[in-house]
N, C-alpha and C. Protein backbone atom coordinates (compact mmCIF):
# COMPACT_ATOMS: atom_id res chain seq x y z
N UNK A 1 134.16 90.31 -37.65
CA UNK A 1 134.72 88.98 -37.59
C UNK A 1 134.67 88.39 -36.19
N UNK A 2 134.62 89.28 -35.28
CA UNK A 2 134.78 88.64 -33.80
C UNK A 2 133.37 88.88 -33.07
N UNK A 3 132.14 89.28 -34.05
CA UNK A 3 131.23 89.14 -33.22
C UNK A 3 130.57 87.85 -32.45
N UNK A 4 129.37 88.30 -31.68
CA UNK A 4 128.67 86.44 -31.19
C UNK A 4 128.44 86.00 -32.09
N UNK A 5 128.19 86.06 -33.12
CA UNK A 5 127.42 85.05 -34.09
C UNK A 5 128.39 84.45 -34.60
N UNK A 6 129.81 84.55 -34.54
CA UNK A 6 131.02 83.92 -35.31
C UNK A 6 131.08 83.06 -34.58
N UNK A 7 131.44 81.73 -34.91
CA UNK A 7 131.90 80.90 -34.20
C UNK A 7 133.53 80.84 -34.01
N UNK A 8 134.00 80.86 -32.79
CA UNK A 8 135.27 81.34 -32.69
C UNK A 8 136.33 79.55 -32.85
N UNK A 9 135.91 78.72 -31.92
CA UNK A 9 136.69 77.65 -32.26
C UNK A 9 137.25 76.79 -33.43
N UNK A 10 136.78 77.12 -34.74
CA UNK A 10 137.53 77.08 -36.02
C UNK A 10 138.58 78.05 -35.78
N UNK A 11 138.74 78.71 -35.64
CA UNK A 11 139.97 80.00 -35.56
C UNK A 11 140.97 79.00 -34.85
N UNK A 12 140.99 78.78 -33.86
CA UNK A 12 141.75 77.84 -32.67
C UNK A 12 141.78 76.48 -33.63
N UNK A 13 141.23 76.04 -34.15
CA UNK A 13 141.68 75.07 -35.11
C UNK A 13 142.48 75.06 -35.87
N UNK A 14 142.16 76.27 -36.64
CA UNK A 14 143.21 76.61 -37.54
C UNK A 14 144.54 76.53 -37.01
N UNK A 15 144.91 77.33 -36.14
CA UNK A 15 145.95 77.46 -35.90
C UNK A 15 146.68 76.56 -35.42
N UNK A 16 145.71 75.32 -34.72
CA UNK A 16 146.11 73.91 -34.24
C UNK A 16 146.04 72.84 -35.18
N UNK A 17 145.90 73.16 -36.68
CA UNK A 17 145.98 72.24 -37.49
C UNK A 17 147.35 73.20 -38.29
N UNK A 18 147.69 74.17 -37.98
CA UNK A 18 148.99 74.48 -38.76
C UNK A 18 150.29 73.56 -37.52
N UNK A 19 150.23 74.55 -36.59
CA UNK A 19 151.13 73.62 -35.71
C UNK A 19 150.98 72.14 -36.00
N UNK A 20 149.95 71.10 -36.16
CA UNK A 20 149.96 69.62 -36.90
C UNK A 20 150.58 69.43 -38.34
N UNK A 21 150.50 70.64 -38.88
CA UNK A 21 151.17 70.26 -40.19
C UNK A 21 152.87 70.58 -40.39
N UNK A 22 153.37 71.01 -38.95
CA UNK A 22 154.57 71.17 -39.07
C UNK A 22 155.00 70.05 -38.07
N UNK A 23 154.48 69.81 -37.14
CA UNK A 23 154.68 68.63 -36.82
C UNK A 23 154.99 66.94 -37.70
N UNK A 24 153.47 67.31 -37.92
CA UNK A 24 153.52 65.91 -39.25
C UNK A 24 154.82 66.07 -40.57
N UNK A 25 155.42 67.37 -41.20
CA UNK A 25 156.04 67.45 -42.16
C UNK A 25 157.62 67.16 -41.45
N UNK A 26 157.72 67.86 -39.99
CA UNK A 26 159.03 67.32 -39.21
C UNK A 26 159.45 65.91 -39.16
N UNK A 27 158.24 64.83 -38.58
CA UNK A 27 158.36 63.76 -38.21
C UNK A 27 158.42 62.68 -39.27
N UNK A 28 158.01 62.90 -40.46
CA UNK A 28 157.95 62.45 -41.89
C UNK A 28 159.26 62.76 -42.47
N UNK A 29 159.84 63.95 -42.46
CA UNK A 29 160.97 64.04 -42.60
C UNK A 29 162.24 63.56 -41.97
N UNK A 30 162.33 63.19 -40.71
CA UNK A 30 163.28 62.97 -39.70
C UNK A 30 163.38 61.23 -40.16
N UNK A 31 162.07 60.39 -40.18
CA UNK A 31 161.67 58.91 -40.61
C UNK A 31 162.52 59.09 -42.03
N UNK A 32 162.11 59.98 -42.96
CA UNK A 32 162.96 59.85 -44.19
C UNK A 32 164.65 60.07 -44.20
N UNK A 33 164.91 60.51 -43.30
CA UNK A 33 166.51 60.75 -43.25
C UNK A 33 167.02 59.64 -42.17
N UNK A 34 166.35 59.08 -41.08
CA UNK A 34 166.75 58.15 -40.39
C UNK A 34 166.96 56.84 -41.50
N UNK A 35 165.98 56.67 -41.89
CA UNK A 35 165.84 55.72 -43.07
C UNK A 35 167.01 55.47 -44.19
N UNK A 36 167.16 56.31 -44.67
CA UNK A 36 167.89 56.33 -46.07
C UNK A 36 169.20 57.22 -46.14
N UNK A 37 169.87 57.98 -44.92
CA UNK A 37 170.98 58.54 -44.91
C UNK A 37 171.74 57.89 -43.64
N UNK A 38 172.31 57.54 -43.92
CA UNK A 38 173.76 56.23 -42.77
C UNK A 38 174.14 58.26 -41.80
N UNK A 39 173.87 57.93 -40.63
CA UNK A 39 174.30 58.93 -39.87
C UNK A 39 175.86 59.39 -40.09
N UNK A 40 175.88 60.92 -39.89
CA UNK A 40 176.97 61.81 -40.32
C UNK A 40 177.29 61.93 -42.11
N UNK A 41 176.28 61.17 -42.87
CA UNK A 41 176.77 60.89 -44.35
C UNK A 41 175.69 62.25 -44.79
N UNK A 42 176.86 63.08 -45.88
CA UNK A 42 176.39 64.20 -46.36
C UNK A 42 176.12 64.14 -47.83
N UNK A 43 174.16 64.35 -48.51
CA UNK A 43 174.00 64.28 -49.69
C UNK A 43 173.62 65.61 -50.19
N UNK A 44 174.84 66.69 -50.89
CA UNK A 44 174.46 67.21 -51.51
C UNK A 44 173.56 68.06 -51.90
N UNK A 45 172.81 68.85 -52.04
CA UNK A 45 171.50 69.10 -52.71
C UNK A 45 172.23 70.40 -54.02
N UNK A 46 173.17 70.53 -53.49
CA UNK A 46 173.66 72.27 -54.11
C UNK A 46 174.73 72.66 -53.70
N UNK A 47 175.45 73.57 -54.43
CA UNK A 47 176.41 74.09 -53.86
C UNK A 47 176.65 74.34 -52.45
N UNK A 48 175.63 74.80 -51.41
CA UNK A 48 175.41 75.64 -49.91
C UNK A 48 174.91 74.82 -49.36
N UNK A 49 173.76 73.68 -49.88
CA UNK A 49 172.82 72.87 -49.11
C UNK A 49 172.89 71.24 -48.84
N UNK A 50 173.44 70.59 -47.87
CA UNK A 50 173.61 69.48 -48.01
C UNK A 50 172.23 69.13 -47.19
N UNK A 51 171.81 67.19 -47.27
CA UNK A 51 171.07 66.95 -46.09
C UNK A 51 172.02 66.19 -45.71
N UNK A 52 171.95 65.66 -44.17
CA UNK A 52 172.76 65.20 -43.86
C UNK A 52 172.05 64.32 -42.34
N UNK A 53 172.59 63.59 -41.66
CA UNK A 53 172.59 63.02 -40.68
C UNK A 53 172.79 62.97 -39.44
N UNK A 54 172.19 64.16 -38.20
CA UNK A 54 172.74 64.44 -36.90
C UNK A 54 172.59 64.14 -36.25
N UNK A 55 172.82 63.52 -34.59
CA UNK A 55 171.71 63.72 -33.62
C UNK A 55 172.23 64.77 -32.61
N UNK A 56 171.25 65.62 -32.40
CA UNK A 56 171.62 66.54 -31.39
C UNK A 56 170.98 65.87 -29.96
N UNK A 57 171.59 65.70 -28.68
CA UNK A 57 171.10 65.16 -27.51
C UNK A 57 170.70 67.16 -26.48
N UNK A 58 171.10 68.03 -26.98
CA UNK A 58 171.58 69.07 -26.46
C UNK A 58 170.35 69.93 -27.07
N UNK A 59 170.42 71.14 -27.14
CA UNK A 59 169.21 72.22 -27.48
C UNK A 59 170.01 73.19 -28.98
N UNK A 60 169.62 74.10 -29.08
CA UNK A 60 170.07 74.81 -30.31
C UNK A 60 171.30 75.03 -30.13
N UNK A 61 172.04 74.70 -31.02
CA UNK A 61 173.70 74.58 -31.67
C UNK A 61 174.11 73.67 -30.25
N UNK A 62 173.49 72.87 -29.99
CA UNK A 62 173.89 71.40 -29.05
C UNK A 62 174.47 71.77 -27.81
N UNK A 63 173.63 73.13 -27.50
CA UNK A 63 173.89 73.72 -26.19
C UNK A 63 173.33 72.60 -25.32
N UNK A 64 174.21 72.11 -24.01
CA UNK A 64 174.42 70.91 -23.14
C UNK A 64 174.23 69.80 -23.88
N UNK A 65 174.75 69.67 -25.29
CA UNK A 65 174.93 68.40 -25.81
C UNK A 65 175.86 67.37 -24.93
N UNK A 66 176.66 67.82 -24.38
CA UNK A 66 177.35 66.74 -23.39
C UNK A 66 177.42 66.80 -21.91
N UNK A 67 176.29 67.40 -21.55
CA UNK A 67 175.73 67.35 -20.15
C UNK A 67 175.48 66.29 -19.54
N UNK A 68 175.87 64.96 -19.95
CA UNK A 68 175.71 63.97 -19.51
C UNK A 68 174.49 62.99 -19.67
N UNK A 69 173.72 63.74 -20.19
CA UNK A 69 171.76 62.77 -20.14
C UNK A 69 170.56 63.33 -19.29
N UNK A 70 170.83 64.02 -18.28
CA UNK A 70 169.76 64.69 -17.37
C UNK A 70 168.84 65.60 -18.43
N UNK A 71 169.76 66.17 -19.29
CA UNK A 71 168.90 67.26 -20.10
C UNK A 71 168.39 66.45 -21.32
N UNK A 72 168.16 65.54 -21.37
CA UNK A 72 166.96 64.66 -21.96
C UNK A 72 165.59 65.22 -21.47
N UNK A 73 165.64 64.89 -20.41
CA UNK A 73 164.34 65.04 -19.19
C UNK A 73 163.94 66.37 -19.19
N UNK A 74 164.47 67.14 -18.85
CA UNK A 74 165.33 68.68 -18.75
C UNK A 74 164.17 69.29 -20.13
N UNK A 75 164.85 69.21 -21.10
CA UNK A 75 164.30 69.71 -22.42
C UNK A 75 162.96 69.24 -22.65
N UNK A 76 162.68 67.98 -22.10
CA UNK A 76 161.02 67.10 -22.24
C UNK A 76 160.31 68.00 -21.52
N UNK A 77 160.62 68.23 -20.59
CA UNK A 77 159.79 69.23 -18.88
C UNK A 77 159.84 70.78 -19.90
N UNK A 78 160.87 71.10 -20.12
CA UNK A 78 160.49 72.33 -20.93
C UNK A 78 159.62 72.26 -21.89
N UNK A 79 159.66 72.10 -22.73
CA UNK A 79 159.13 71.52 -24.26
C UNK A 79 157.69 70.95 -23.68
N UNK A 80 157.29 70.06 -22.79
CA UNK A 80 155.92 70.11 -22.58
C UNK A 80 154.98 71.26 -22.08
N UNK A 81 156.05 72.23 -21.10
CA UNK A 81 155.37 73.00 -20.34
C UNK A 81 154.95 74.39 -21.21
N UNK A 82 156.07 74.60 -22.17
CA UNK A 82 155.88 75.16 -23.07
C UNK A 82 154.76 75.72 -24.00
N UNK A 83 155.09 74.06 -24.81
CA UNK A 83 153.21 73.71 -25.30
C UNK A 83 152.21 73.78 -24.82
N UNK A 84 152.21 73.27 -23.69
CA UNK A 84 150.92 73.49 -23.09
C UNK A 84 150.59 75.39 -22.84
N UNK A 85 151.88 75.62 -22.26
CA UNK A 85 151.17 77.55 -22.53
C UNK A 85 150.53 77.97 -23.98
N UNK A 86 151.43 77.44 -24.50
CA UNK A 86 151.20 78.24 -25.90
C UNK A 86 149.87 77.84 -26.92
N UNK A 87 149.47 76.34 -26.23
CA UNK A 87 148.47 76.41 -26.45
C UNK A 87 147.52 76.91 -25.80
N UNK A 88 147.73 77.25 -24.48
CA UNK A 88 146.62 78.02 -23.89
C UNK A 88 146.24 79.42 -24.70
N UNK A 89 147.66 80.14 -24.87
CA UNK A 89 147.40 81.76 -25.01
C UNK A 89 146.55 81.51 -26.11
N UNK A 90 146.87 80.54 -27.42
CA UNK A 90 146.37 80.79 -28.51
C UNK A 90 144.49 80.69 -28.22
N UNK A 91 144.40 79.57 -27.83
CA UNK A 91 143.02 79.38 -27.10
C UNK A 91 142.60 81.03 -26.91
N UNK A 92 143.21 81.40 -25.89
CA UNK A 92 142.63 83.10 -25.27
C UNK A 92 142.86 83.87 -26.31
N UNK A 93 143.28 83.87 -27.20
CA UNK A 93 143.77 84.94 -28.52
C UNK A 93 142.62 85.09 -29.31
N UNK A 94 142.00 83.44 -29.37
CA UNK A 94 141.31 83.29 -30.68
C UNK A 94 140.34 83.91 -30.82
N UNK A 95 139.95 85.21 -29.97
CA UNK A 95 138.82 86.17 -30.74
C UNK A 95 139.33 87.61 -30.98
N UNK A 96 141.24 87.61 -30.88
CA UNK A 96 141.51 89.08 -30.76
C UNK A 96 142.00 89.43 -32.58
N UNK A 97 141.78 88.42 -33.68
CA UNK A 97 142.62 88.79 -34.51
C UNK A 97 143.56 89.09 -34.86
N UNK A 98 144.44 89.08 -33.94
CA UNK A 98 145.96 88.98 -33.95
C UNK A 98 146.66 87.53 -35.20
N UNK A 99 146.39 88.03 -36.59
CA UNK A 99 146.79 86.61 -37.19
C UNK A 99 148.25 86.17 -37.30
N UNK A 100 149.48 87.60 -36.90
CA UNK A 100 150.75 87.21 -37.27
C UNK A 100 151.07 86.81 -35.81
N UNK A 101 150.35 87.31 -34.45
CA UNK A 101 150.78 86.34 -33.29
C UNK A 101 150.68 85.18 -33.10
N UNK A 102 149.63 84.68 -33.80
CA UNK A 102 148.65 83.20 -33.64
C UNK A 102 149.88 82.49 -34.81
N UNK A 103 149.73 83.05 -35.82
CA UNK A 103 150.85 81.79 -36.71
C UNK A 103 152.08 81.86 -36.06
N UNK A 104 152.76 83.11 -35.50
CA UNK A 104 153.62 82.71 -35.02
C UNK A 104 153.90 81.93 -33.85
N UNK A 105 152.88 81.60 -33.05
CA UNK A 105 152.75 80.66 -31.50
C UNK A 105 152.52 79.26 -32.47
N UNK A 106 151.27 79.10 -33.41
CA UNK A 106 151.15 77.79 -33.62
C UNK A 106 152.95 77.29 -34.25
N UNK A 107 153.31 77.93 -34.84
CA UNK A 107 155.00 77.41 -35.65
C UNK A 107 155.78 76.72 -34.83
N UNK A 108 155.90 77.89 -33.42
CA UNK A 108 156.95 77.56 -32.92
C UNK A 108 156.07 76.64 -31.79
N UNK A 109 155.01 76.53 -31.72
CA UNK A 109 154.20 75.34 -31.40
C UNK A 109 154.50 74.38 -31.56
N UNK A 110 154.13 73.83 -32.92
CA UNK A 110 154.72 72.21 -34.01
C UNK A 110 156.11 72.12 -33.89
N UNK A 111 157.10 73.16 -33.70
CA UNK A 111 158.08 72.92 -33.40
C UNK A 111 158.74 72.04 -32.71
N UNK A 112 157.89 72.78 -31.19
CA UNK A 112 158.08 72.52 -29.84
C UNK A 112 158.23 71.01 -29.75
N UNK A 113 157.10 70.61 -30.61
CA UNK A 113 156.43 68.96 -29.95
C UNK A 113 156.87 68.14 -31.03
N UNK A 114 157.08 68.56 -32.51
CA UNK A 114 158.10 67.71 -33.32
C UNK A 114 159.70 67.56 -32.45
N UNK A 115 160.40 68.57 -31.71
CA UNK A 115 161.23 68.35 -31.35
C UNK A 115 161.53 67.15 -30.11
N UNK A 116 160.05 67.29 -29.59
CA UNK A 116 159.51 66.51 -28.21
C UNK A 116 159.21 65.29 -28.29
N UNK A 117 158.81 65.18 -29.26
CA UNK A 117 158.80 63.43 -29.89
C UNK A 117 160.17 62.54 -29.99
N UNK A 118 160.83 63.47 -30.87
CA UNK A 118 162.18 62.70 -31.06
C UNK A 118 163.22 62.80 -29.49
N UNK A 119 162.74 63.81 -28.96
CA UNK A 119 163.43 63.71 -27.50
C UNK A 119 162.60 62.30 -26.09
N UNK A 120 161.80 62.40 -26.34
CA UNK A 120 160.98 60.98 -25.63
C UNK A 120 161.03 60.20 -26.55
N UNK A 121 161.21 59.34 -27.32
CA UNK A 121 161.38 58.38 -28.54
C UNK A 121 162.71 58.02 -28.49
N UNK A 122 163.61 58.81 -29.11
CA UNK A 122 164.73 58.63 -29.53
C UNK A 122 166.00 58.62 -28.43
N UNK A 123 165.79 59.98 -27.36
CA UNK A 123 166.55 60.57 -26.50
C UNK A 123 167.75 61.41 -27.32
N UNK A 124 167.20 62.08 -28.44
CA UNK A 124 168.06 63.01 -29.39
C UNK A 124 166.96 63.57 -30.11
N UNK A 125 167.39 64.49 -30.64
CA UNK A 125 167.10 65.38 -31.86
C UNK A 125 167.81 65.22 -33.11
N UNK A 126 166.57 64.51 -33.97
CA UNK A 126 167.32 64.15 -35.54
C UNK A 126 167.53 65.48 -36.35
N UNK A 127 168.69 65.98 -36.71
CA UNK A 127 168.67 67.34 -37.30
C UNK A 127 169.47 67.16 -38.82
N UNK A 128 169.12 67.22 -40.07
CA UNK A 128 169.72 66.72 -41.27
C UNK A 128 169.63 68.03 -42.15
N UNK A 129 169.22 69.08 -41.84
CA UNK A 129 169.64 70.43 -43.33
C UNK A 129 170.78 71.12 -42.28
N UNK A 130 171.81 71.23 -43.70
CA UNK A 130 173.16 72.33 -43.41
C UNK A 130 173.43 72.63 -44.58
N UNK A 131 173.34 74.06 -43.80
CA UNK A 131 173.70 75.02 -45.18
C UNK A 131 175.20 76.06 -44.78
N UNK A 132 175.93 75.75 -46.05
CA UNK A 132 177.26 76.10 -46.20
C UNK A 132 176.99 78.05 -46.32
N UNK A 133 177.85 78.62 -45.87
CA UNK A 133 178.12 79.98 -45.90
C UNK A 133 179.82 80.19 -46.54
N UNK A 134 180.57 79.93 -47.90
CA UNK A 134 181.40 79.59 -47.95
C UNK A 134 181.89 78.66 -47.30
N UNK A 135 182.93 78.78 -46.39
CA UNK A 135 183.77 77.49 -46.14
C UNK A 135 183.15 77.40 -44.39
N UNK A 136 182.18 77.61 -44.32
CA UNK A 136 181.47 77.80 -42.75
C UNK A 136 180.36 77.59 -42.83
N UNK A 137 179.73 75.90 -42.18
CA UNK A 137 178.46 75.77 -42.04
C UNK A 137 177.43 75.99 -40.85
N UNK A 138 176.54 76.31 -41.33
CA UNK A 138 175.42 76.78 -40.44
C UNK A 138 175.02 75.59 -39.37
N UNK A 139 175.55 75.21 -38.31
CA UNK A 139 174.42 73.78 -37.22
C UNK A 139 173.21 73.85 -38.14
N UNK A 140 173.43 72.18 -38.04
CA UNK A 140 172.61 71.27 -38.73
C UNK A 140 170.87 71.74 -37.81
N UNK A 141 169.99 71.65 -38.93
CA UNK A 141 168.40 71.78 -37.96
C UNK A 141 167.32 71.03 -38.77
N UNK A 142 166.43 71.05 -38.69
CA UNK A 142 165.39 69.96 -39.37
C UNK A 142 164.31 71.11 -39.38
N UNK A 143 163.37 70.42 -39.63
CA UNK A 143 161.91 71.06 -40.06
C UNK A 143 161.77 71.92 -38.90
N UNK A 144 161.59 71.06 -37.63
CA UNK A 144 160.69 71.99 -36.29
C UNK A 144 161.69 73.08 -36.06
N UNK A 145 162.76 73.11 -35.97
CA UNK A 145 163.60 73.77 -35.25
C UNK A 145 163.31 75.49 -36.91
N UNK A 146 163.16 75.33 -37.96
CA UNK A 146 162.49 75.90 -38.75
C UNK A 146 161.10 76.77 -38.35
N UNK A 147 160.38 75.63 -38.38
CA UNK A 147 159.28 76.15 -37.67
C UNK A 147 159.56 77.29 -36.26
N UNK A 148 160.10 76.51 -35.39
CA UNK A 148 160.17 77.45 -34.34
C UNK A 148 160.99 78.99 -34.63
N UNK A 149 162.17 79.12 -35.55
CA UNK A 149 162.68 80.02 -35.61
C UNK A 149 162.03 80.86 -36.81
N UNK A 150 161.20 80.35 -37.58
CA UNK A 150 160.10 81.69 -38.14
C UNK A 150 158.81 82.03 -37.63
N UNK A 151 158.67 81.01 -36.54
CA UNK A 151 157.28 81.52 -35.73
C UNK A 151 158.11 82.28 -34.85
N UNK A 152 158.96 82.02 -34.03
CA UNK A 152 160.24 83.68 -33.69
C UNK A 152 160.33 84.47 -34.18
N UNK A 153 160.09 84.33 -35.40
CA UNK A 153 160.25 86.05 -36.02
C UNK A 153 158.94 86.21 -36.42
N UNK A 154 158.11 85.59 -36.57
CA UNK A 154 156.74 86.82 -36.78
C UNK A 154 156.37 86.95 -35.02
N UNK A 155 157.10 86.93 -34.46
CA UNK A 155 156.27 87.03 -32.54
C UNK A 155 157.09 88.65 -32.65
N UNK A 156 158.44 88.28 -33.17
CA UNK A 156 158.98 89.45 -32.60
C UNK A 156 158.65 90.60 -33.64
N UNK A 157 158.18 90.24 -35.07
CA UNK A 157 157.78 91.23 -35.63
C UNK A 157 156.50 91.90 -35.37
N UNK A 158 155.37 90.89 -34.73
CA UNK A 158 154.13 90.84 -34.36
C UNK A 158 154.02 92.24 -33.04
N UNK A 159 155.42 91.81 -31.91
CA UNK A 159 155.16 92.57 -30.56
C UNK A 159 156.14 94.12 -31.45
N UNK A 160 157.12 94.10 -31.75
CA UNK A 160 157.69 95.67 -32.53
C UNK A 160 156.31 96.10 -33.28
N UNK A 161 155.25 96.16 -34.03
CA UNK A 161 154.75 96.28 -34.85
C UNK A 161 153.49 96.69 -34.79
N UNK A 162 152.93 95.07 -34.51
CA UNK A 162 151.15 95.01 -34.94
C UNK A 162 150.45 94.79 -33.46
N UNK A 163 151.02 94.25 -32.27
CA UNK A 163 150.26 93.88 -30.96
C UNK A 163 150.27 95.16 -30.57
N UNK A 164 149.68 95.76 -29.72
CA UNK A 164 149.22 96.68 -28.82
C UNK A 164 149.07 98.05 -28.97
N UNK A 165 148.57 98.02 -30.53
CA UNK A 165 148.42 99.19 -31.37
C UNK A 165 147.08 99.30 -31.60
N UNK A 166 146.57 100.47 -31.58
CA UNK A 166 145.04 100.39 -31.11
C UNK A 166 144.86 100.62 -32.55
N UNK A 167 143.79 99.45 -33.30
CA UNK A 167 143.14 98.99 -34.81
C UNK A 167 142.01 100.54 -34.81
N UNK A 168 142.06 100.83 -35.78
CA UNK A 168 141.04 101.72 -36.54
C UNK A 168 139.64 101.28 -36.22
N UNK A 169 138.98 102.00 -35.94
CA UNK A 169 137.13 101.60 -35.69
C UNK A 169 136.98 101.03 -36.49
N UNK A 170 136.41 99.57 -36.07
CA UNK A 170 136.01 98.29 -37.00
C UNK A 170 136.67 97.88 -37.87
N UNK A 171 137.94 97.80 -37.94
CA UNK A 171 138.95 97.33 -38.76
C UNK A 171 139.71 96.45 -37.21
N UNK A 172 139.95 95.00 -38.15
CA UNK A 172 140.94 94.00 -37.08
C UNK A 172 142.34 94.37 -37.38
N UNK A 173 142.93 93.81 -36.06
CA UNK A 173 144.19 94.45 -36.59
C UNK A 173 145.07 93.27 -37.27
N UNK A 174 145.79 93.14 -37.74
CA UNK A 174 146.34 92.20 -38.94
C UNK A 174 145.50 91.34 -39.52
C-alpha cells in the first residue's frame, strides 16, 4: 500500500475531507439551532437528551468563560496553531498507515476549526446537545467539540495500542 507507485496524496485527502465533513455537519448544525431555538430554550428529544441553546465564550465546561474577552483571541491563536500542526503531522503520516491516528487527528481537526469559526464570527461557541444523567446534566457541546473528543480517544487508543509497535513483514499496521 505504501509503495512508489501509490499515489500517496488521496490518503491526505481523505483524511482532509473527513475533518470537512465534521466541520460542515458542526456549522450546519449550530445555523440550525441559532435559527429555530430562542437561546437557553430546551427541546426535548428523550428522556436524557435535550437540544438546547448555549453560548460558551470560555473552552470545555466554559473554562475562562468569564475571563473577561481576551480569551476570545486566546482560544483563536490556539485553535489556529493547532490546526495548522495537525495538519502538518497528518501530511507526514500519510505514507505510514497509521489509519486510527490519522482519523483520530482529522476529528479532532474539524473540531478544532468548527469551533474556530464560531469563535472569529460569533465571539462564542454555539453548544446545543445535553444529556441528562438522572437529575445531573452533562455541559452542553455541539458537533465539533464531539468530534474532537472521539478523535481523543482513538489518539489515545491509537498511542496505548497500535503506534510504535513493530507491524508483521508486509502487513500495515492498522
Amino acid at each position: 500500500m505504501g509503495d512508489a507507485k501509490t499515489p500517496t496524496t488521496p490518503r491526505y485527502l481523505v483524511w482532509m475531507t473527513l475533518a470537512a465533513v465534521v466541520v460542515f455537519a458542526d456549522q450546519l448544525s449550530k445555523l440550525a439551532i441559532i435559527k429555530w431555538i430562542a437561546l437557553y430554550e430546551k427541546v426535548p428529544l428523550n428522556s436524557f437528551i435535550n437540544l438546547t441553546h448555549q453560548r460558551n465564550t470560555g473552552a470545555a465546561f466554559s473554562f475562562l468563560a468569564d475571563a473577561g474577552g481576551w480569551q476570545r483571541w486566546f482560544f483563536v491563536v490556539l485553535a489556529s496553531v493547532v490546526s495548522v500542526v495537525i495538519a502538518v503531522w497528518l501530511w507526514r503520516i500519510r505514507n505510514s498507515g497509521y489509519r486510527v491516528l490519522a482519523a483520530g487527528l482529522a476529528l479532532v481537526l474539524g473540531g478544532a476549526v468548527g469551533n474556530l469559526i464560531d469563535r472569529i464570527y460569533l465571539g462564542y461557541v454555539t453548544d446545543f446537545i445535553q444529556v441528562w444523567f438522572g437529575s445531573w446534566a452533562f455541559p452542553s457541546f455541539n458537533i465539533a467539540d464531539a468530534g474532537i473528543s472521539v478523535g481523543a480517544a482513538l489518539l489515545i487508543i491509537d498511542a496505548l495500542f497500535i503506534s510504535g509497535r513493530e507491524p508483521e513483514k508486509g502487513v500495515e499496521p492498522n
